[in-house]
PDB file of N, CA and C in Angstrom:
ATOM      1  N   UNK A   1     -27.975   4.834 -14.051  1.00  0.00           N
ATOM      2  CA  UNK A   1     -26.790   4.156 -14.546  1.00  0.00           C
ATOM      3  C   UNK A   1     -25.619   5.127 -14.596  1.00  0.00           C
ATOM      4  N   UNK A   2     -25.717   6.392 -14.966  1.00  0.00           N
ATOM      5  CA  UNK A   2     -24.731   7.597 -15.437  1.00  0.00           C
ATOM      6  C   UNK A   2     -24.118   8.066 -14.008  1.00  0.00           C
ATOM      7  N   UNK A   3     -25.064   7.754 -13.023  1.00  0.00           N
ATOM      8  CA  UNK A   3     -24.814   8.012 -11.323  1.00  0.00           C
ATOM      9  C   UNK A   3     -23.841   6.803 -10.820  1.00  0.00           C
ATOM     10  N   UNK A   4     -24.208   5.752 -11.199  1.00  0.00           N
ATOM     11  CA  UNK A   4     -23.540   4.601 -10.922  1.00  0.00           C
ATOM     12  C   UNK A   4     -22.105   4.235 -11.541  1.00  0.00           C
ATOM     13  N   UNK A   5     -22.078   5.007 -12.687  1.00  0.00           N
ATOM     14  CA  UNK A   5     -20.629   4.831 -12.964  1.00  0.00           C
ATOM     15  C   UNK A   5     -19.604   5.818 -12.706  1.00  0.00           C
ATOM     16  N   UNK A   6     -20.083   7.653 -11.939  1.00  0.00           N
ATOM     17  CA  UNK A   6     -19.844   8.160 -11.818  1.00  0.00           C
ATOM     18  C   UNK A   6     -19.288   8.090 -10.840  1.00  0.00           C
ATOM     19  N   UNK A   7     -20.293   7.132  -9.597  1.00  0.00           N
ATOM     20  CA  UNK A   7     -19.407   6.789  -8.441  1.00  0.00           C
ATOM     21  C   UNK A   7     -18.631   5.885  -8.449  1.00  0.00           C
ATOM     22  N   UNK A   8     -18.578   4.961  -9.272  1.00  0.00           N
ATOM     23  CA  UNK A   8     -17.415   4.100  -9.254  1.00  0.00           C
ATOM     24  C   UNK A   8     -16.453   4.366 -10.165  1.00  0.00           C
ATOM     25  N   UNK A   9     -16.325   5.668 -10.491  1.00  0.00           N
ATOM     26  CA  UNK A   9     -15.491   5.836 -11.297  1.00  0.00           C
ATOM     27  C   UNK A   9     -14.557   6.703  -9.856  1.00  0.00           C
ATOM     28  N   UNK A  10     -15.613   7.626  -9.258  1.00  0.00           N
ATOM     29  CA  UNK A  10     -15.178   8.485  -8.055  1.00  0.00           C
ATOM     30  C   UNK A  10     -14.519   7.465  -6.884  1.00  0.00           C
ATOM     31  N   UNK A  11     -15.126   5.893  -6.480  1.00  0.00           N
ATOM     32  CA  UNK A  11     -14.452   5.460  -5.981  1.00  0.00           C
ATOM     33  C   UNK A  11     -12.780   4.554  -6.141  1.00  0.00           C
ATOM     34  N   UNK A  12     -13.194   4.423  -7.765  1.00  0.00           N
ATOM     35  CA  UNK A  12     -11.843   4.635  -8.266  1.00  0.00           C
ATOM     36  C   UNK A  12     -10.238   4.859  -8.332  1.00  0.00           C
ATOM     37  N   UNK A  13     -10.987   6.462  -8.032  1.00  0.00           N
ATOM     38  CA  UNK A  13     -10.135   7.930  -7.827  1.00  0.00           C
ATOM     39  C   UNK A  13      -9.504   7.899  -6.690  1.00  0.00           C
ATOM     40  N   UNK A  14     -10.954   7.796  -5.398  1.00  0.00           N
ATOM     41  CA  UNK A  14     -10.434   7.839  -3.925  1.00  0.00           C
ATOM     42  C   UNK A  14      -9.606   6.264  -3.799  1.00  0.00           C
ATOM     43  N   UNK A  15      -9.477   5.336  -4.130  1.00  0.00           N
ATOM     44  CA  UNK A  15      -8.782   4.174  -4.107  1.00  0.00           C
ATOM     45  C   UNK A  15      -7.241   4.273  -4.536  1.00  0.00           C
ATOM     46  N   UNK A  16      -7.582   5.044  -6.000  1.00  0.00           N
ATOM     47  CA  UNK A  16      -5.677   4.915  -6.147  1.00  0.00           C
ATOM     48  C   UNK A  16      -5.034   6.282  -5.562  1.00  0.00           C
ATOM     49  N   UNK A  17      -5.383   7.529  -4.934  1.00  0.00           N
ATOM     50  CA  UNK A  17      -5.276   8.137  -4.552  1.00  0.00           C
ATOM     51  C   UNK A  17      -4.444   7.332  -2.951  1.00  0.00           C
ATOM     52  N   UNK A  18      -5.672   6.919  -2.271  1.00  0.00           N
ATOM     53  CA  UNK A  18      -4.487   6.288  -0.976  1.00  0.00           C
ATOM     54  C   UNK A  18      -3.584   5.253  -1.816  1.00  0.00           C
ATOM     55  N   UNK A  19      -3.449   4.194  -2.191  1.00  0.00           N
ATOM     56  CA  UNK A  19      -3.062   3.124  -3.082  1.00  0.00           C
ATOM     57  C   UNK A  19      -1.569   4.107  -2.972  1.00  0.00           C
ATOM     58  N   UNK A  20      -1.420   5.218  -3.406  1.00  0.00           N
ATOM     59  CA  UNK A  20      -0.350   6.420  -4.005  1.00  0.00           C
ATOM     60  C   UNK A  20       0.564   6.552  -2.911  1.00  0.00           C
ATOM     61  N   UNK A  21      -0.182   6.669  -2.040  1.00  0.00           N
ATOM     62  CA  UNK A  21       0.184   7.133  -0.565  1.00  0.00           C
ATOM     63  C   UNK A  21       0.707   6.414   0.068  1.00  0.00           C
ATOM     64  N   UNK A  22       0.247   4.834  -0.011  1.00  0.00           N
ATOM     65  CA  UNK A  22       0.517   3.839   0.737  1.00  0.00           C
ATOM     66  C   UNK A  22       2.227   3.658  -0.042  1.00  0.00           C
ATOM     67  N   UNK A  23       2.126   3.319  -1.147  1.00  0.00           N
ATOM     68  CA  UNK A  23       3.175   3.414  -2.479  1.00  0.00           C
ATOM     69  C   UNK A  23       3.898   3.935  -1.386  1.00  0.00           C
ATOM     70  N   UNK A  24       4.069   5.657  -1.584  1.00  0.00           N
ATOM     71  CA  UNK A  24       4.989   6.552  -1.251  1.00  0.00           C
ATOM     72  C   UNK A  24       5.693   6.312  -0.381  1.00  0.00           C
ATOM     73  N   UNK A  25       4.847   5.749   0.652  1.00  0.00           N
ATOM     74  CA  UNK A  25       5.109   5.617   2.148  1.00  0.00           C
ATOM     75  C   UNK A  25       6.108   4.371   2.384  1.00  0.00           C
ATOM     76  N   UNK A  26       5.716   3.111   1.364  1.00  0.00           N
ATOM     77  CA  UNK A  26       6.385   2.212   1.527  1.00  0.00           C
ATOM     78  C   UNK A  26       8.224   2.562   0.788  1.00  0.00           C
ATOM     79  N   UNK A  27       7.948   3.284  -0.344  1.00  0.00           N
ATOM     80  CA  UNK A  27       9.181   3.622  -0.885  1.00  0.00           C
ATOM     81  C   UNK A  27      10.138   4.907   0.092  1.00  0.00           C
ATOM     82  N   UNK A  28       9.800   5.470   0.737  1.00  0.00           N
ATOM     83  CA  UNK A  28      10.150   6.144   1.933  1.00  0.00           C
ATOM     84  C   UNK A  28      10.992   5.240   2.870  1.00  0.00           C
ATOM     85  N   UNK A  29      10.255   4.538   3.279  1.00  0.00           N
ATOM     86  CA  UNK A  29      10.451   3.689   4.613  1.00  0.00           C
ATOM     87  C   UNK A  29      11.472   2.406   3.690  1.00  0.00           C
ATOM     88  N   UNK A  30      11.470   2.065   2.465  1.00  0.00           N
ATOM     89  CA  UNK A  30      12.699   1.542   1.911  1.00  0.00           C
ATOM     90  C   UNK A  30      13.857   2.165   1.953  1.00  0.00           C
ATOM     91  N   UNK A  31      13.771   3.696   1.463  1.00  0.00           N
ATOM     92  CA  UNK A  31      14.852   4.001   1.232  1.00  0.00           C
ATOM     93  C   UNK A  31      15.365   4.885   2.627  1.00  0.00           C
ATOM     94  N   UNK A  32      14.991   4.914   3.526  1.00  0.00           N
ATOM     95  CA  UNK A  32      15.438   4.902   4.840  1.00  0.00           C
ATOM     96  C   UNK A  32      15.832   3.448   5.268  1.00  0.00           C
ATOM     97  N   UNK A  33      15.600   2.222   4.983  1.00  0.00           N
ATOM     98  CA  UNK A  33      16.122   0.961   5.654  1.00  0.00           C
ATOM     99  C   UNK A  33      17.753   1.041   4.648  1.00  0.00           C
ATOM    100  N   UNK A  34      17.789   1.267   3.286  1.00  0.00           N
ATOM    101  CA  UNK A  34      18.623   1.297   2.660  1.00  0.00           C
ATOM    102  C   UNK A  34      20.045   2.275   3.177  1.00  0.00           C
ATOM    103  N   UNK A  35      19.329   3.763   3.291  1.00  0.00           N
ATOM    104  CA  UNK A  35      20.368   4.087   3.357  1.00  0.00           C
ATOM    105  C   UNK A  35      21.019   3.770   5.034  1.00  0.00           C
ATOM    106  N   UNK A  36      20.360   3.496   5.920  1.00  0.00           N
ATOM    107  CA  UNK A  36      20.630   2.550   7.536  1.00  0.00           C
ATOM    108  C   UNK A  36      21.637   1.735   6.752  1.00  0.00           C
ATOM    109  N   UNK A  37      21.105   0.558   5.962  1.00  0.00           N
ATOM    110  CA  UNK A  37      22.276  -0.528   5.791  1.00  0.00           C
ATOM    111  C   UNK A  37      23.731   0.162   5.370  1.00  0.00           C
ATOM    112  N   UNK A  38      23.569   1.231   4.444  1.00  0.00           N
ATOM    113  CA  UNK A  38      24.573   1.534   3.733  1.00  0.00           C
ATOM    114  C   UNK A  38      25.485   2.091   4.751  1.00  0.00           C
ATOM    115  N   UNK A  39      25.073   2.651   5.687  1.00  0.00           N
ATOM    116  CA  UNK A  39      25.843   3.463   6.203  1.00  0.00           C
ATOM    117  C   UNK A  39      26.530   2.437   7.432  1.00  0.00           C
ATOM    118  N   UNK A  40      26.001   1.498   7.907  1.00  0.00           N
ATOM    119  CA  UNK A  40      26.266   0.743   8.668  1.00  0.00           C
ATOM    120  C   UNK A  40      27.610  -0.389   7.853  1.00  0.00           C
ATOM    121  N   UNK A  41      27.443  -0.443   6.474  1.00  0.00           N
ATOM    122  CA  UNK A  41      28.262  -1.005   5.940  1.00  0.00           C
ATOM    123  C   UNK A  41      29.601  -0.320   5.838  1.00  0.00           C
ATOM    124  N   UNK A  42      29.446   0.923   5.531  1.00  0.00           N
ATOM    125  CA  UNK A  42      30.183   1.890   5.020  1.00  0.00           C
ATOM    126  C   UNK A  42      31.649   1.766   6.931  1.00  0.00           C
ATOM    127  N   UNK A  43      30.477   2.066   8.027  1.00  0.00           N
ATOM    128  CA  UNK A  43      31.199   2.446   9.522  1.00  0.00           C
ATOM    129  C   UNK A  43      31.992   0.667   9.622  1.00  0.00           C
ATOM    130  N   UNK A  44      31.208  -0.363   9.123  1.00  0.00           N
ATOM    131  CA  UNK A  44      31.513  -1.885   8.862  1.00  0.00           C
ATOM    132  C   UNK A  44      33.206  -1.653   8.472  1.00  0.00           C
ATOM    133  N   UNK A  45      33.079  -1.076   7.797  1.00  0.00           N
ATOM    134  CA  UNK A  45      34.279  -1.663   6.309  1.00  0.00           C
ATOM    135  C   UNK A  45      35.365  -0.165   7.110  1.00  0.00           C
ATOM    136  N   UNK A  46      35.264   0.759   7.376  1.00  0.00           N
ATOM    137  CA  UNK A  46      36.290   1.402   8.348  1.00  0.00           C
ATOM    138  C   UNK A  46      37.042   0.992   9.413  1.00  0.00           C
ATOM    139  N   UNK A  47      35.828   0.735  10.088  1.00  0.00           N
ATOM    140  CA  UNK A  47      36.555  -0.454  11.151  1.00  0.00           C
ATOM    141  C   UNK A  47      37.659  -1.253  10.593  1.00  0.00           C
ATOM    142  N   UNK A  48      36.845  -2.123   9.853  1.00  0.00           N
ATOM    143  CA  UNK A  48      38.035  -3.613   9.266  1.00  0.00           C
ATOM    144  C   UNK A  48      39.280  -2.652   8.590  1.00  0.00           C
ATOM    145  N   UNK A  49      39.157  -1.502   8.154  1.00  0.00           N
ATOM    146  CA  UNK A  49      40.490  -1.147   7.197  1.00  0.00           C
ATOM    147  C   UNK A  49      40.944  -0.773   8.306  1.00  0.00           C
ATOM    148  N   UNK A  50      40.468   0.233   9.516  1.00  0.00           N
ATOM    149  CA  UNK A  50      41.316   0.288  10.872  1.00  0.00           C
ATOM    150  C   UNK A  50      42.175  -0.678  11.337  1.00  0.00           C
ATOM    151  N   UNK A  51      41.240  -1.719  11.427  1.00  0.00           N
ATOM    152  CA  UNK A  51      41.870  -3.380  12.217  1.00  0.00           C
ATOM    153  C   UNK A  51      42.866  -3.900  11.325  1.00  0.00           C
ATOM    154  N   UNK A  52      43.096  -3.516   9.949  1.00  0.00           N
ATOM    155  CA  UNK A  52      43.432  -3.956   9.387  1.00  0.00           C
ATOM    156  C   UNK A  52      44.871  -3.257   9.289  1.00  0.00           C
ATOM    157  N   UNK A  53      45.005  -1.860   8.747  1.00  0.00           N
ATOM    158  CA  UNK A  53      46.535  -1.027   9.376  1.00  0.00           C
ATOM    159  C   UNK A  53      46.667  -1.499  10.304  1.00  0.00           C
ATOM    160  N   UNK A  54      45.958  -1.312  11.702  1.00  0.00           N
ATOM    161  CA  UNK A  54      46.924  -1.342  12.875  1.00  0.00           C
ATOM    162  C   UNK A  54      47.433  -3.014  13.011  1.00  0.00           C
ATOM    163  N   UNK A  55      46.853  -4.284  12.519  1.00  0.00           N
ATOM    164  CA  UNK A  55      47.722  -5.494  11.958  1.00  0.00           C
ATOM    165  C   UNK A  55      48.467  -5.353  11.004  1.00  0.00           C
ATOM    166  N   UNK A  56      48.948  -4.731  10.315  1.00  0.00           N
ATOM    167  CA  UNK A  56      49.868  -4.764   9.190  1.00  0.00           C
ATOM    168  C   UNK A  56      50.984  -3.984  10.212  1.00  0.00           C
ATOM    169  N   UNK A  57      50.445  -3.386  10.810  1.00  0.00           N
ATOM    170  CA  UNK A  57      51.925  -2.207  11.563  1.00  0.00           C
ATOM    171  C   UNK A  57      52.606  -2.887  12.493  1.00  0.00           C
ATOM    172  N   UNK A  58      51.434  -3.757  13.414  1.00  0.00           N
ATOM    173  CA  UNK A  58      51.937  -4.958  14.604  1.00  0.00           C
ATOM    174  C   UNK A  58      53.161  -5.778  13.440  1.00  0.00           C
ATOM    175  N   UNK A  59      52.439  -6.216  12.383  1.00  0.00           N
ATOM    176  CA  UNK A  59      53.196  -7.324  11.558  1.00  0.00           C
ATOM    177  C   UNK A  59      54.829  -6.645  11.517  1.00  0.00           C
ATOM    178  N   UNK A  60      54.182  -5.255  10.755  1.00  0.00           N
ATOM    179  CA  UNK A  60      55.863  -4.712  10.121  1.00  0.00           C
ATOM    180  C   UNK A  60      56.500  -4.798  11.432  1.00  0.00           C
ATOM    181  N   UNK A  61      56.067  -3.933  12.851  1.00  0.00           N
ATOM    182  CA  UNK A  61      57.028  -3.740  13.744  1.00  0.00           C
ATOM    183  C   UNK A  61      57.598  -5.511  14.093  1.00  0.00           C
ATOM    184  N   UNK A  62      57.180  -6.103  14.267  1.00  0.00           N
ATOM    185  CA  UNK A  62      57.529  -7.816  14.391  1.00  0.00           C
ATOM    186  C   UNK A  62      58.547  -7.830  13.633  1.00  0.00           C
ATOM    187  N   UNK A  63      58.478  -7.709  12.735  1.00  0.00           N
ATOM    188  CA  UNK A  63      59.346  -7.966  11.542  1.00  0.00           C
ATOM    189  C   UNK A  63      60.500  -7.249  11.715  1.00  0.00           C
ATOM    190  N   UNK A  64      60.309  -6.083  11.811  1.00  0.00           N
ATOM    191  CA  UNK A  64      61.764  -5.195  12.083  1.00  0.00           C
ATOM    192  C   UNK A  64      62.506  -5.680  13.231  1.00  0.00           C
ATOM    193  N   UNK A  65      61.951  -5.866  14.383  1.00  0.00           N
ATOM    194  CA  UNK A  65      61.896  -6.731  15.593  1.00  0.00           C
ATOM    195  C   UNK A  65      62.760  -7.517  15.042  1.00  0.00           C
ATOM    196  N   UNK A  66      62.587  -8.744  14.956  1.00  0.00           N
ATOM    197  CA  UNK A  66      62.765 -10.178  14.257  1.00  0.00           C
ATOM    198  C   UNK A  66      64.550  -9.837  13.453  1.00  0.00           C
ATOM    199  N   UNK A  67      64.156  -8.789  12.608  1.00  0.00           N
ATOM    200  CA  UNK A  67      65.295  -8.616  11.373  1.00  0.00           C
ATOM    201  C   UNK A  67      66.722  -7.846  12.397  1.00  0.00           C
ATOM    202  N   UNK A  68      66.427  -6.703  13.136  1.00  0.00           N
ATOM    203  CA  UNK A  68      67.081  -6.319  13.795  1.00  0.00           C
ATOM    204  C   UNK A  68      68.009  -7.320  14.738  1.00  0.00           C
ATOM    205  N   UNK A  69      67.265  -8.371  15.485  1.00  0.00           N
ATOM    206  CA  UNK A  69      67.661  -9.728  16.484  1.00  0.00           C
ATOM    207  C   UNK A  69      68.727 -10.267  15.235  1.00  0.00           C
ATOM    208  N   UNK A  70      68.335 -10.576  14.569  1.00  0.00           N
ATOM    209  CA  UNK A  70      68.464 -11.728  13.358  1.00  0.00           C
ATOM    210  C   UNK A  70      70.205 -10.612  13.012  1.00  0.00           C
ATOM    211  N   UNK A  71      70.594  -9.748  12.638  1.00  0.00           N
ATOM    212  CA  UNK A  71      71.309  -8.793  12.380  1.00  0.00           C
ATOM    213  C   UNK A  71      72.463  -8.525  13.762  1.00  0.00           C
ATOM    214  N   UNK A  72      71.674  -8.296  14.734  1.00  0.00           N
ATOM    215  CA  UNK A  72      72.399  -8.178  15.924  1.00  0.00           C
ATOM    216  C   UNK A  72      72.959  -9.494  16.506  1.00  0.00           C
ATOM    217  N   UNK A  73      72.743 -11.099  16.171  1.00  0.00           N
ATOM    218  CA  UNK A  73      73.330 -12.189  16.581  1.00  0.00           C
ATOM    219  C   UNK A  73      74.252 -12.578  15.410  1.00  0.00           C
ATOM    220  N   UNK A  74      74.343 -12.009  13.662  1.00  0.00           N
ATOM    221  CA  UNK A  74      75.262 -12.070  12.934  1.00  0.00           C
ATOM    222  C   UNK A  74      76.619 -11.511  13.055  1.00  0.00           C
ATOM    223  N   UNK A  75      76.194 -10.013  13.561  1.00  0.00           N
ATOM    224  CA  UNK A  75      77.437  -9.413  14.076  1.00  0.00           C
ATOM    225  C   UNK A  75      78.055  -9.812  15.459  1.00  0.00           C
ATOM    226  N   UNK A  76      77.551 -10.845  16.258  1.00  0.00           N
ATOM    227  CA  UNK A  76      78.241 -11.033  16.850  1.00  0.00           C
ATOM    228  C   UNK A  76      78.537 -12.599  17.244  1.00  0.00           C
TER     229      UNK A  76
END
């Protein structure tokens, strides 16, 4: 009996031992998918603030465009 619980106490051991591993491995391989997203969000959201100045600058130059015309047919 003292043999029998010894090994299932030993198989136990060897059980949460990988169990640990497997754990590790999965929290690894999360926080590699995580930081992928993040960074992909991060190059995401540069872009759009890129796209986003160089439309605000199209806009302003339009505008100056526009105001200048608008100025140059008053004076004359």
């Amino acid at each position: 009996m003292k043999k029998l619980f010894i090994s299932f106490a030993a198989l136990c051991l060897v059980a949460s031992v990988y169990s640990c591993r497997e754990t590790e491995k999965k929290a690894e391989d999360a926080m590699d998918a995580t930081e992928g997203a993040v960074e992909e969000a991060v190059d995401a959201t540069k872009d759009a603030m890129e796209e986003t100045k160089d439309a605000m600058e199209d806009a302003v130059d339009t505008l100056s465009n526009a105001v200048e015309e608008v100025v140059e047919e008053v004076q004359h």
